[in-house]
N, C-alpha and C. Protein backbone atom coordinates (compact mmCIF):
# COMPACT_ATOMS: atom_id res chain seq x y z
N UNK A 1 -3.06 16.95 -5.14
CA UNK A 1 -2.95 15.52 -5.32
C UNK A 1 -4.16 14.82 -4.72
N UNK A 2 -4.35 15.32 -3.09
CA UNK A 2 -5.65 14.16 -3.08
C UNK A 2 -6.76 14.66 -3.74
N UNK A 3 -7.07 15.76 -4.84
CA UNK A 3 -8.31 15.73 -5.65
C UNK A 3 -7.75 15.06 -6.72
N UNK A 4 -6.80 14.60 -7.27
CA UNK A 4 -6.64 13.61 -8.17
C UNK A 4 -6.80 12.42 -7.96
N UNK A 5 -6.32 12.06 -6.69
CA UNK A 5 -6.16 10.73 -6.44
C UNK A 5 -7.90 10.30 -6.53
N UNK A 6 -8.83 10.99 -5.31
CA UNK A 6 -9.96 10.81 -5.50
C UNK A 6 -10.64 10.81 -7.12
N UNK A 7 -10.45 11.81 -7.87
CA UNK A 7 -11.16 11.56 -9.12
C UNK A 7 -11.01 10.35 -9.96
N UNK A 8 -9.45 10.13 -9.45
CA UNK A 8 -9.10 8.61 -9.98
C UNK A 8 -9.36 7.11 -9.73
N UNK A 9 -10.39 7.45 -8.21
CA UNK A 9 -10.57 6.01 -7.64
C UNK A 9 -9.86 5.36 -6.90
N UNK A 10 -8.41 6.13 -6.39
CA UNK A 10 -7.48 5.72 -5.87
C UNK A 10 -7.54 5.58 -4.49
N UNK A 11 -7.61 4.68 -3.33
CA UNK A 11 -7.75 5.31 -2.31
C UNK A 11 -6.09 5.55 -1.55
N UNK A 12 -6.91 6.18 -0.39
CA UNK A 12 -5.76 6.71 -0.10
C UNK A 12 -5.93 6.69 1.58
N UNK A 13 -4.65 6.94 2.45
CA UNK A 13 -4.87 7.92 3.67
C UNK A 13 -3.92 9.21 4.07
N UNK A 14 -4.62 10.35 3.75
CA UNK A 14 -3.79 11.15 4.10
C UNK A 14 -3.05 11.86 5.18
N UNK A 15 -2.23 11.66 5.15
CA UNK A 15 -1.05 12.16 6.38
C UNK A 15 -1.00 10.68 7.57
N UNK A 16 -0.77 9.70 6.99
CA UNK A 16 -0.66 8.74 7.51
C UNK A 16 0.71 8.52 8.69
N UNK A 17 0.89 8.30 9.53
CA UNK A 17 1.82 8.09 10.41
C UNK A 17 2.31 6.62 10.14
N UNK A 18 3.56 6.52 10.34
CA UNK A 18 4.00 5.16 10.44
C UNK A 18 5.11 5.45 11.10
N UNK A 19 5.62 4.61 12.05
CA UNK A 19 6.47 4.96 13.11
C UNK A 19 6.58 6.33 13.26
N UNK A 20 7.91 7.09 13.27
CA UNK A 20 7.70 8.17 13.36
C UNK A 20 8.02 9.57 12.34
N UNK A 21 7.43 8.47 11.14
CA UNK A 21 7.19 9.45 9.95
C UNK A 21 5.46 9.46 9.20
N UNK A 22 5.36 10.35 8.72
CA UNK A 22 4.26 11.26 8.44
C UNK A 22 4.28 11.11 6.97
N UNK A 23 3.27 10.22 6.09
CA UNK A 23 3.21 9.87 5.02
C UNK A 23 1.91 11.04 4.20
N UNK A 24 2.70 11.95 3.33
CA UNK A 24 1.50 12.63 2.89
C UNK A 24 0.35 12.33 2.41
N UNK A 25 0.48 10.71 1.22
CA UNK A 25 -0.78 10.35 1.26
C UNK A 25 -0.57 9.04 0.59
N UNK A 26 -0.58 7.81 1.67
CA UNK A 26 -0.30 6.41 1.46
C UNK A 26 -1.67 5.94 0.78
N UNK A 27 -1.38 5.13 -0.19
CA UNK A 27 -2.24 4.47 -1.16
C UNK A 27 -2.11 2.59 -0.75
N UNK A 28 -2.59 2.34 0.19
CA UNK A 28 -1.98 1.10 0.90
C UNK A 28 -2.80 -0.15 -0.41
N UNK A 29 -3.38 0.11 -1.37
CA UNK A 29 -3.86 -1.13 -2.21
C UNK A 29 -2.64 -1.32 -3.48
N UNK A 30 -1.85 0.05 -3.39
CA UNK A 30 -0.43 -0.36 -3.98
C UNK A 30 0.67 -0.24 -3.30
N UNK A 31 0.69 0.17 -2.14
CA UNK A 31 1.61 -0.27 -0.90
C UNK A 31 2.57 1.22 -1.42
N UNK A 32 2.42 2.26 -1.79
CA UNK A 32 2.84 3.50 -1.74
C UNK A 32 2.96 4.63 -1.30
N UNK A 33 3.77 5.15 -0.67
CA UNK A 33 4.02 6.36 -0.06
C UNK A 33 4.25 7.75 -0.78
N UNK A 34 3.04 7.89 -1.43
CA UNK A 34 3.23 9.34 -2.31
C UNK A 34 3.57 11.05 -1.57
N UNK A 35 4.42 11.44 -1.71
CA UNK A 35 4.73 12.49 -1.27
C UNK A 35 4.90 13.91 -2.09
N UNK A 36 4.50 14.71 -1.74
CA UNK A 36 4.65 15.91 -2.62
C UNK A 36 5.32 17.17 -1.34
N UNK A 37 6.50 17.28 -2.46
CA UNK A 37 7.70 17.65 -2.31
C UNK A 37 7.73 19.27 -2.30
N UNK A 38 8.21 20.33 -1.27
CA UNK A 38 8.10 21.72 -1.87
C UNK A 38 9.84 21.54 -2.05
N UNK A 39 9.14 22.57 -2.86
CA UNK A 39 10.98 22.69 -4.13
C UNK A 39 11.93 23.36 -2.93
N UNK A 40 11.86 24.91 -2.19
CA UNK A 40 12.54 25.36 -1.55
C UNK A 40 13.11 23.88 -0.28
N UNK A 41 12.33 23.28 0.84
CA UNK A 41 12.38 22.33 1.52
C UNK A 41 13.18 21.50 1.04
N UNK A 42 12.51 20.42 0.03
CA UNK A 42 13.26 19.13 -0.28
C UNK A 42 14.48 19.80 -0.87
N UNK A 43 15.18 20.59 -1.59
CA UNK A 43 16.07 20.82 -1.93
C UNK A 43 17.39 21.71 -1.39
N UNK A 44 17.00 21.37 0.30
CA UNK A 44 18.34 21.77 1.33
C UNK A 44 18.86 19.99 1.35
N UNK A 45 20.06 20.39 1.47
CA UNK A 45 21.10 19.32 2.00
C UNK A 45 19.87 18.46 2.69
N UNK A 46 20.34 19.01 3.97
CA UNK A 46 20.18 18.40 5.28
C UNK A 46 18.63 17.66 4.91
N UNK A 47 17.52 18.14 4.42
CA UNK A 47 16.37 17.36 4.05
C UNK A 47 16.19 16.68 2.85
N UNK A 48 17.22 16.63 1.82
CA UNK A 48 17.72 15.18 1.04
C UNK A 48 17.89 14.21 1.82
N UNK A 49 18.96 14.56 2.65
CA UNK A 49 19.37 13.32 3.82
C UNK A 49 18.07 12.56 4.41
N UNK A 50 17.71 13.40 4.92
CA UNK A 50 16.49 12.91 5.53
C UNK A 50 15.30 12.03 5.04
N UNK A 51 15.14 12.87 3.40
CA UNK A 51 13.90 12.16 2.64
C UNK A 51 14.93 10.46 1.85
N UNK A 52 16.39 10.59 1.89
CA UNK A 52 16.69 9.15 1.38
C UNK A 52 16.69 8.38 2.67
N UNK A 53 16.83 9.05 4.39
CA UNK A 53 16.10 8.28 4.99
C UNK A 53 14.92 7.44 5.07
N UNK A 54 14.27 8.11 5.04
CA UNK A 54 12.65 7.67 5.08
C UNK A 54 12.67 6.59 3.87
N UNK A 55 12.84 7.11 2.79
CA UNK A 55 12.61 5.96 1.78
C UNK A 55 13.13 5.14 1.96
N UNK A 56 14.63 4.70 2.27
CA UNK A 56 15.02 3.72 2.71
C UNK A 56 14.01 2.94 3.99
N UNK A 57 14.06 3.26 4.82
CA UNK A 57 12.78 2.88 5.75
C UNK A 57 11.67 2.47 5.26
N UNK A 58 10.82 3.62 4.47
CA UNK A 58 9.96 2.70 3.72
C UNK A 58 10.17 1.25 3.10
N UNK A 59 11.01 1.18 1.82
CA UNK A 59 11.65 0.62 1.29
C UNK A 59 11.64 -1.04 2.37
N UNK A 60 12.52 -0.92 3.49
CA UNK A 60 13.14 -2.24 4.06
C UNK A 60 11.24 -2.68 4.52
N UNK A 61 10.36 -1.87 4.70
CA UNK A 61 8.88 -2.43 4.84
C UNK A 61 7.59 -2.86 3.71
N UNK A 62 8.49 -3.13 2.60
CA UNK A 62 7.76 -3.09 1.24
C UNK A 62 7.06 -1.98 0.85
N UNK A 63 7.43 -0.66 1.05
CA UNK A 63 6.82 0.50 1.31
C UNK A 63 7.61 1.24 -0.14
N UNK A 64 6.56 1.64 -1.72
CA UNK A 64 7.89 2.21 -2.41
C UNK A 64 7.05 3.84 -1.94
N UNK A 65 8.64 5.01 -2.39
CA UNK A 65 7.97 6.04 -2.17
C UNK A 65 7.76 6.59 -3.56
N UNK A 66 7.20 7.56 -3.48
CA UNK A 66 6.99 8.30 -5.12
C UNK A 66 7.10 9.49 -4.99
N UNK A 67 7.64 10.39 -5.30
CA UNK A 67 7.99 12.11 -5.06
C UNK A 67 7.40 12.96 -6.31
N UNK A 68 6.41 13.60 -5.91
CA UNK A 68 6.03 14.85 -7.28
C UNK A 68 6.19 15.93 -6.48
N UNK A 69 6.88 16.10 -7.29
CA UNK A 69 6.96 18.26 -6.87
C UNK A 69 6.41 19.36 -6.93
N UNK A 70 6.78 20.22 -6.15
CA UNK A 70 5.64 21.36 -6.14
C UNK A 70 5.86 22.15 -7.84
N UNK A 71 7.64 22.06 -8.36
CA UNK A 71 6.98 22.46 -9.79
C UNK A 71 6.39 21.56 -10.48
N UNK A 72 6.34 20.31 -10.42
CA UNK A 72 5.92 19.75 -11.42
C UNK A 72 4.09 19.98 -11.03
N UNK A 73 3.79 19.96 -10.63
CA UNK A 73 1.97 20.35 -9.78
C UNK A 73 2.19 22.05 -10.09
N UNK A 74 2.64 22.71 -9.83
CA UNK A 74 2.25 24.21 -9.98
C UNK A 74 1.79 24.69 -11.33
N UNK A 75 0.29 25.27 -11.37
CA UNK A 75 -0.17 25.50 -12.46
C UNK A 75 -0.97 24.49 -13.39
N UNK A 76 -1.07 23.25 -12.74
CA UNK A 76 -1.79 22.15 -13.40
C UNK A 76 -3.20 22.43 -13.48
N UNK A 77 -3.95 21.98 -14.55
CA UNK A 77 -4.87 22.02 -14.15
C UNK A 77 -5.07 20.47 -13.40
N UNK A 78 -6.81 20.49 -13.19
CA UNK A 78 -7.04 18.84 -12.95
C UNK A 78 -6.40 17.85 -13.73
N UNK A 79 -7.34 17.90 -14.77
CA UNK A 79 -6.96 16.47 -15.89
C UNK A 79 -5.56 16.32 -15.73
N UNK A 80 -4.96 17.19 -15.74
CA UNK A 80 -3.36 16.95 -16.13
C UNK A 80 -2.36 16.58 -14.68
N UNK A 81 -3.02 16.82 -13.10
CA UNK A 81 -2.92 16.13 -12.15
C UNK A 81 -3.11 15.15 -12.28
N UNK A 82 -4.02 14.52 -12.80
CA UNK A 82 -4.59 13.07 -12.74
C UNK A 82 -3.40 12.65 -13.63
N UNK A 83 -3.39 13.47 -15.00
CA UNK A 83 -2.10 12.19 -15.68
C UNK A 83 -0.70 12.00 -15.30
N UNK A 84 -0.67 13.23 -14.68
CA UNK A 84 1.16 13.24 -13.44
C UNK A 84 0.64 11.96 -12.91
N UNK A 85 -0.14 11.78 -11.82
CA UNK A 85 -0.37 11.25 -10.74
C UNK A 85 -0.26 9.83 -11.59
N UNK A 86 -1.00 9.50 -12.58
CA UNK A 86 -1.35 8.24 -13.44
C UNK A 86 0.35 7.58 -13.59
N UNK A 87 0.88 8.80 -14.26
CA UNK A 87 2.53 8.54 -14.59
C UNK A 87 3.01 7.93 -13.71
N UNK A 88 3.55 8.64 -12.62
CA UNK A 88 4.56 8.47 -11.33
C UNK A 88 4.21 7.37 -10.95
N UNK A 89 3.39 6.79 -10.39
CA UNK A 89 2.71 5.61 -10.48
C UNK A 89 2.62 4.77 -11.18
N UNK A 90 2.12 4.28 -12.52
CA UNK A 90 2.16 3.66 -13.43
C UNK A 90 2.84 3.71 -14.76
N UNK A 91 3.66 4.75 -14.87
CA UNK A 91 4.70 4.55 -15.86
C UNK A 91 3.99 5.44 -17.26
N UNK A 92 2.34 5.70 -17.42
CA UNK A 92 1.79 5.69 -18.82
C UNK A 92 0.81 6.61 -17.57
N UNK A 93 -0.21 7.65 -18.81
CA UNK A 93 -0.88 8.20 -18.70
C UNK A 93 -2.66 7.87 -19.00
């Protein structure tokens, strides 16, 4: 993701802290918290809970989050990072 984001012009900061969560890579000129998700991880119980924490948190700070996954990224090439990334974000490629 951050070689997409960069090819795209997007800026970013990666692994951003905000209180005491750890933003994989905040895009603060659209006020987004992009996160990329591993499939085994995000998909225990106990770290659902956790990640509708955070978003909520985000959320009450004008903060939206955006989740791409490790399948949806596995095997991409570039170009086609960039148009995930374009999507999740903007709706269109």
């Amino acid at each position: 993701m951050r070689i997409a984001l960069t090819e795209l012009g997007i800026g970013f900061n990666q692994e951003h802290r905000d209180g005491v969560y750890l933003i994989d890579f905040f895009l603060p000129s659209l006020n987004v918290a992009l996160e990329a998700d591993g499939t085994y991880w995000h998909n225990l119980p106990k770290h659902k809970a956790n990640d509708k924490r955070r978003d909520d948190y985000f959320l009450k700070k004008g903060i939206t989050t955006i989740r791409i996954t490790e399948s949806e990224l596995r095997g991409v090439r570039a170009k086609e990072a960039q148009e995930l990334v374009l999507h999740k974000l903007f709706g269109a490629a």
